[in-house]
C-alpha atoms as a PDB file:
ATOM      1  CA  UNK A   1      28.015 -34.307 -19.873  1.00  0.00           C
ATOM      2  CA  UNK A   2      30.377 -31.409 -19.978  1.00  0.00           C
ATOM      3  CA  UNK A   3      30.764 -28.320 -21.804  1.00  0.00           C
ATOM      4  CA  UNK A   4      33.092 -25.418 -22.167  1.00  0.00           C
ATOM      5  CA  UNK A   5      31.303 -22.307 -21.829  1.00  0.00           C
ATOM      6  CA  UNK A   6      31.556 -18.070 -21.367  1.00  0.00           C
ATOM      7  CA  UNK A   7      28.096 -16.672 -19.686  1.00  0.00           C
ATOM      8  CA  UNK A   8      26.961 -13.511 -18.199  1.00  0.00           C
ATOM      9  CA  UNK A   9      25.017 -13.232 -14.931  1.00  0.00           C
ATOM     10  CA  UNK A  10      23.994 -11.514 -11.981  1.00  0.00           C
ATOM     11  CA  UNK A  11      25.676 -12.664  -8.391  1.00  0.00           C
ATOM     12  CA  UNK A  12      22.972 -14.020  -6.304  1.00  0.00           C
ATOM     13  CA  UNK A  13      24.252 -15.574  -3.480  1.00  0.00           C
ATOM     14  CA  UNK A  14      27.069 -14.192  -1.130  1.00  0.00           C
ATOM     15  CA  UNK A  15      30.317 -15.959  -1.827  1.00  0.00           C
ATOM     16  CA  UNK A  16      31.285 -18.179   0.698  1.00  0.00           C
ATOM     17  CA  UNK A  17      34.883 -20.183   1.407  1.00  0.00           C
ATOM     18  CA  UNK A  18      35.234 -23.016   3.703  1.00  0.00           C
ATOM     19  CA  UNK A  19      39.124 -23.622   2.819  1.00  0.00           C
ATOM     20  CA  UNK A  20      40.170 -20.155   1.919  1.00  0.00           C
ATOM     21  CA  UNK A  21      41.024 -21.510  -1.890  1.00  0.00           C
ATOM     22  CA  UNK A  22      37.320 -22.976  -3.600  1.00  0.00           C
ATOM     23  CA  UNK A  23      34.787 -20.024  -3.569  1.00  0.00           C
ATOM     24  CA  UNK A  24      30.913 -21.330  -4.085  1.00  0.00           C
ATOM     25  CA  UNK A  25      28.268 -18.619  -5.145  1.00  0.00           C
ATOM     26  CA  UNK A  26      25.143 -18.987  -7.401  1.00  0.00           C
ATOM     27  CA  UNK A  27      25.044 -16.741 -10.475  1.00  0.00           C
ATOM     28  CA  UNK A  28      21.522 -16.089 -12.634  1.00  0.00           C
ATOM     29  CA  UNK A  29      21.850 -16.407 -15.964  1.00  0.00           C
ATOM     30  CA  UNK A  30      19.312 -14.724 -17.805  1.00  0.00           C
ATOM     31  CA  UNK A  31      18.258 -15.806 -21.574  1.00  0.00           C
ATOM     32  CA  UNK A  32      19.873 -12.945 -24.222  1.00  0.00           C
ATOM     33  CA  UNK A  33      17.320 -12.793 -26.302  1.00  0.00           C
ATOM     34  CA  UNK A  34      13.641 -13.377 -25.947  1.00  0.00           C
ATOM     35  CA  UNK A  35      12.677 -16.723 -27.820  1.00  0.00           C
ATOM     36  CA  UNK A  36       9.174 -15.593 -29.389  1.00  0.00           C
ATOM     37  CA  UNK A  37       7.971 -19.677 -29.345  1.00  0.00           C
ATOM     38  CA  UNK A  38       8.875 -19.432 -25.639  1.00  0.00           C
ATOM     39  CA  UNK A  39       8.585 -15.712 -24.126  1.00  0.00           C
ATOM     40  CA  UNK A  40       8.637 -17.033 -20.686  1.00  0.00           C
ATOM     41  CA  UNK A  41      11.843 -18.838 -20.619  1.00  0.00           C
ATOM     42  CA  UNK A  42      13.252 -18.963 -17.368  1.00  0.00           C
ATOM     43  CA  UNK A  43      16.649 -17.353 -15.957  1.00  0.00           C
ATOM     44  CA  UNK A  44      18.373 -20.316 -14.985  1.00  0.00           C
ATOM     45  CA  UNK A  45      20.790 -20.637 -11.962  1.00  0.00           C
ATOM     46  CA  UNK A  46      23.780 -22.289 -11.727  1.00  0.00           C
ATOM     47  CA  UNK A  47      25.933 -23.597  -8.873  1.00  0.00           C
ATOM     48  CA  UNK A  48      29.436 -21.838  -9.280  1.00  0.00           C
ATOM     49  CA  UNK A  49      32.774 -22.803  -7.806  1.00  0.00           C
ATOM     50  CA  UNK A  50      36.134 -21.510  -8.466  1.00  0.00           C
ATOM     51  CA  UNK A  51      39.712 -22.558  -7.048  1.00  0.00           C
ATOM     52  CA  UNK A  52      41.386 -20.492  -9.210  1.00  0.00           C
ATOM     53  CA  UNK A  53      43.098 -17.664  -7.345  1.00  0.00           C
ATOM     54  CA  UNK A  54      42.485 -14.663  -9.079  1.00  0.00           C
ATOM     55  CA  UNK A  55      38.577 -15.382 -10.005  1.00  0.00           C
ATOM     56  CA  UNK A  56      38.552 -16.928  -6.331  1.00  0.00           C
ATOM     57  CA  UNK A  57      40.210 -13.181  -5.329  1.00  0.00           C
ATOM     58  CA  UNK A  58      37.635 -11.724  -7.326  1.00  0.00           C
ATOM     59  CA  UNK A  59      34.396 -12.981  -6.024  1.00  0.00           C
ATOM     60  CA  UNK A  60      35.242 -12.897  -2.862  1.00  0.00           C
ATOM     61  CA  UNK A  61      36.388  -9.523  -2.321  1.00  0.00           C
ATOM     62  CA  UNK A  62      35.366  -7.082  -5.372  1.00  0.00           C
ATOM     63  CA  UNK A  63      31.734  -8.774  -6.313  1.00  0.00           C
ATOM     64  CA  UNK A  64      28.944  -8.258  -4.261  1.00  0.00           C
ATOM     65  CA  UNK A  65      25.129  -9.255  -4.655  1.00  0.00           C
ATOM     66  CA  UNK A  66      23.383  -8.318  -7.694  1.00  0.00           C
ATOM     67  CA  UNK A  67      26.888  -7.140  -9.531  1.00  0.00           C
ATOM     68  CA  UNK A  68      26.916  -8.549 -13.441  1.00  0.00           C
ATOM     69  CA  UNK A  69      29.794 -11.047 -13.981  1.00  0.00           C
ATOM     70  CA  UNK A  70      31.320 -12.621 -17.241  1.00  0.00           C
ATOM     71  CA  UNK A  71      32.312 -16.162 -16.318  1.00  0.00           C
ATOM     72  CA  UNK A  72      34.107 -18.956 -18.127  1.00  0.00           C
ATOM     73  CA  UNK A  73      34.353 -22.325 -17.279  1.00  0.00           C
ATOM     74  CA  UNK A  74      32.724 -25.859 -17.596  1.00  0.00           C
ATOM     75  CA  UNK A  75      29.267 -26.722 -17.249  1.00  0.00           C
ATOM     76  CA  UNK A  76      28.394 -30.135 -15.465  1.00  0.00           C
ATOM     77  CA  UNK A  77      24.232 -30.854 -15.761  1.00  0.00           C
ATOM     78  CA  UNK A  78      23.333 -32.195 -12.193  1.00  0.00           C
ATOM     79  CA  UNK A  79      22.914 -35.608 -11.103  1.00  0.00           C
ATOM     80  CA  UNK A  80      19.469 -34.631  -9.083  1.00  0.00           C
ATOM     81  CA  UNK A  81      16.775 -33.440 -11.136  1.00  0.00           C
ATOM     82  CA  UNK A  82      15.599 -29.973  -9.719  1.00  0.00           C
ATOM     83  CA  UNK A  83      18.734 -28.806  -8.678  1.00  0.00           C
ATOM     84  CA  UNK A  84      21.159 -26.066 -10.810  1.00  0.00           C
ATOM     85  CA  UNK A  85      23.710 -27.161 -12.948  1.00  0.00           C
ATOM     86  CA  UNK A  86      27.495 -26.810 -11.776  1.00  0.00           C
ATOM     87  CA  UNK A  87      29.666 -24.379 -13.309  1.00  0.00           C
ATOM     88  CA  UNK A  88      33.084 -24.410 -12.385  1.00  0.00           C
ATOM     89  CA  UNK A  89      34.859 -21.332 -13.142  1.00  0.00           C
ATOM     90  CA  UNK A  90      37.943 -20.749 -14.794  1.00  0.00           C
ATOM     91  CA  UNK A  91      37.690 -17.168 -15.143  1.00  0.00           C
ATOM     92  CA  UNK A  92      35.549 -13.828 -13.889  1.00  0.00           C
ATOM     93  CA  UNK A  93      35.073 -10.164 -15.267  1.00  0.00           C
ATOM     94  CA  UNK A  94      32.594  -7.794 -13.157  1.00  0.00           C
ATOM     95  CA  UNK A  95      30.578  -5.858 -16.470  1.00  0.00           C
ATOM     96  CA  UNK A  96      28.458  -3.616 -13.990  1.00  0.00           C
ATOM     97  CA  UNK A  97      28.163  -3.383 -10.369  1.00  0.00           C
ATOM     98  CA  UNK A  98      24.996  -3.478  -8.585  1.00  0.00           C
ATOM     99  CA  UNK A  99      22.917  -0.282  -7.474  1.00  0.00           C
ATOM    100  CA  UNK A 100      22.805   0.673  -3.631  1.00  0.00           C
ATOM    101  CA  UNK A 101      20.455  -1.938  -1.935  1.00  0.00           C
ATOM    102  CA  UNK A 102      18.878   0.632   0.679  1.00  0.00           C
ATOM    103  CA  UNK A 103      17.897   3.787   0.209  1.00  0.00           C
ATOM    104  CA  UNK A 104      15.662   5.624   3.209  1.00  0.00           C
ATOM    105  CA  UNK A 105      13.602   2.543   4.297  1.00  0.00           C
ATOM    106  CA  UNK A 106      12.950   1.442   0.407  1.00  0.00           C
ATOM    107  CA  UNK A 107      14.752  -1.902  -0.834  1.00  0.00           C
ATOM    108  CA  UNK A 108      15.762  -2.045  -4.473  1.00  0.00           C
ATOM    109  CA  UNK A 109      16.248  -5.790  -5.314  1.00  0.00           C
ATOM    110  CA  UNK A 110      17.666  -6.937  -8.860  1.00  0.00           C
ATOM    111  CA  UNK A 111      15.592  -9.169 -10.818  1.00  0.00           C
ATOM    112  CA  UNK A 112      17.762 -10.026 -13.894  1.00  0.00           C
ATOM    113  CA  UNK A 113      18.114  -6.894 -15.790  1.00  0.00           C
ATOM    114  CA  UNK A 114      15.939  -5.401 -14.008  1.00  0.00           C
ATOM    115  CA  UNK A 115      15.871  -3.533 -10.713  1.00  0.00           C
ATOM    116  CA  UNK A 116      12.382  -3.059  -8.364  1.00  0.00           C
ATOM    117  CA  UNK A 117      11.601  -0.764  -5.627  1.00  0.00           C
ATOM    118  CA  UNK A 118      10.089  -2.302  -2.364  1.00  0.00           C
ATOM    119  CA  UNK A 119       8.765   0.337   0.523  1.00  0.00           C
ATOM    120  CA  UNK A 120       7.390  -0.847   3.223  1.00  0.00           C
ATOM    121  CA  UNK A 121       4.499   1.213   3.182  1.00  0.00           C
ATOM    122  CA  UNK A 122       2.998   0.486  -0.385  1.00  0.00           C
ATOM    123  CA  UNK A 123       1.818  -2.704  -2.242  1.00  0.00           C
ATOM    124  CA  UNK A 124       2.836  -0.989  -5.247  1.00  0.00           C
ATOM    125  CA  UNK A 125       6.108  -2.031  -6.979  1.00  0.00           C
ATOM    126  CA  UNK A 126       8.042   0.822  -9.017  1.00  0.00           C
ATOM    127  CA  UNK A 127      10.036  -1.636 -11.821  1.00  0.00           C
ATOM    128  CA  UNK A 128      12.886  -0.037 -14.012  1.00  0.00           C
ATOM    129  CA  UNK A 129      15.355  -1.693 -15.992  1.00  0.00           C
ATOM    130  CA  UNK A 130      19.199  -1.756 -14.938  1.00  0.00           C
ATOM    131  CA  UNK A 131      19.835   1.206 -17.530  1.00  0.00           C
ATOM    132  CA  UNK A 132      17.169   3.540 -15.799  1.00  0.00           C
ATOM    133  CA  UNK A 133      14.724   2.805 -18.311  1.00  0.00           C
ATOM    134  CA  UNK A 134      10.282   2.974 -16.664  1.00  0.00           C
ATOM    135  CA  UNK A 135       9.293  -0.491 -16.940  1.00  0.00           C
ATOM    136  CA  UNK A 136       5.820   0.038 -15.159  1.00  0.00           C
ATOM    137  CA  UNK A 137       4.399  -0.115 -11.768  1.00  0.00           C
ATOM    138  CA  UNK A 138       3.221  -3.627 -10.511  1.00  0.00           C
ATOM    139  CA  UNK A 139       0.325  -3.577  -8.815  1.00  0.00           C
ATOM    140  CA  UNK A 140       1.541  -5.914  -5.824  1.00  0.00           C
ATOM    141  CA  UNK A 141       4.912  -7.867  -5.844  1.00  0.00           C
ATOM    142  CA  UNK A 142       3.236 -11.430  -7.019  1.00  0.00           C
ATOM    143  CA  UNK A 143       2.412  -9.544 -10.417  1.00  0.00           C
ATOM    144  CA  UNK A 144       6.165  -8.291 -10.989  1.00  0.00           C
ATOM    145  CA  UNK A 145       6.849 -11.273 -13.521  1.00  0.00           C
ATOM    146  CA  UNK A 146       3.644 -10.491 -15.277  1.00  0.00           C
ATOM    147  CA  UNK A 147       4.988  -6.874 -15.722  1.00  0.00           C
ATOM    148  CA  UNK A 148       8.197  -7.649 -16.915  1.00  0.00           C
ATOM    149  CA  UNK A 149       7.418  -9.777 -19.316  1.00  0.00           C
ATOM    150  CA  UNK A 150       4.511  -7.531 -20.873  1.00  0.00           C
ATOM    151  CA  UNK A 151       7.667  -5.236 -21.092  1.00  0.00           C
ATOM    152  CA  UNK A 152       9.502  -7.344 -23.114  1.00  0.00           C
ATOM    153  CA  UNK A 153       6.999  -8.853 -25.191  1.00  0.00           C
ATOM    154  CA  UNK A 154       6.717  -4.693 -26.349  1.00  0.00           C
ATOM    155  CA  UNK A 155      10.204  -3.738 -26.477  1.00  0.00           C
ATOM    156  CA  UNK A 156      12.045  -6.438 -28.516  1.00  0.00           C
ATOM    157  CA  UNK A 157      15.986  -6.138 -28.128  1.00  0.00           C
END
């Protein structure tokens, strides 16, 4: 089954070209708006290609990891369970570009709409969201989902 669709994600894979014209990269897609029956929905990823020039041109020269992206295109559900669906992309728009990934030693790593603060030197993990907004401070990196979704479970969009 195929459908038409427009989505917004965040770049999560480098884009890569074997023939100079088809760009592959995977894109996170996170749910809009929390679904209060299922508050734990999952970003799901999908398995983009383009052969289009100017999205091609796009990706692989003004997106980089983490940047958000408008894409259009066709969805095509896999034919192995467990693995992303396909979207083939007809179109790309970058909405927002991605913070600086080092900064003195610390990693920030984007998690959706979200952004997190590694450092080397702490278990403790500073969260924010993309806007600047305090999310809270996970305790160790394996409770950064828990956090998160406390978050949004108190601040409905």
């Amino acid at each position: 089954m195929t459908s038409q669709v427009t989505l917004d994600g965040y770049i999560d894979t480098t884009p890569e070209t074997d023939t100079g014209t088809t760009v592959r990269f995977d894109l996170i897609h996170s749910p809009d708006h929390l679904d209060p029956t299922d508050p734990d929905a999952p970003e799901q990823l999908y398995a983009c290609t383009t052969d289009h020039p100017a999205a091609a041109e796009l990706v692989l020269h003004q997106a980089k990891l983490g940047d958000l992206l408008r894409l259009t295109g066709t969805i095509t559900e896999p034919d192995t369970p467990g693995t992303p669906p396909r979207l083939r992309v007809r179109t790309v728009d970058i909405l927002d570009v991605a913070p600086l990934t080092t900064v003195s030693g610390t990693v920030l790593e984007r998690y959706g709409s979200y952004i997190v603060v590694f450092d080397a030197d702490r278990n403790e993990v500073p969260v924010f969201t993309t806007a600047g907004s305090w999310v809270g401070e996970a305790s160790t990196p394996e409770r950064i989902g828990h956090l998160i979704r406390a978050f949004e479970n108190t601040n409905h969009p």
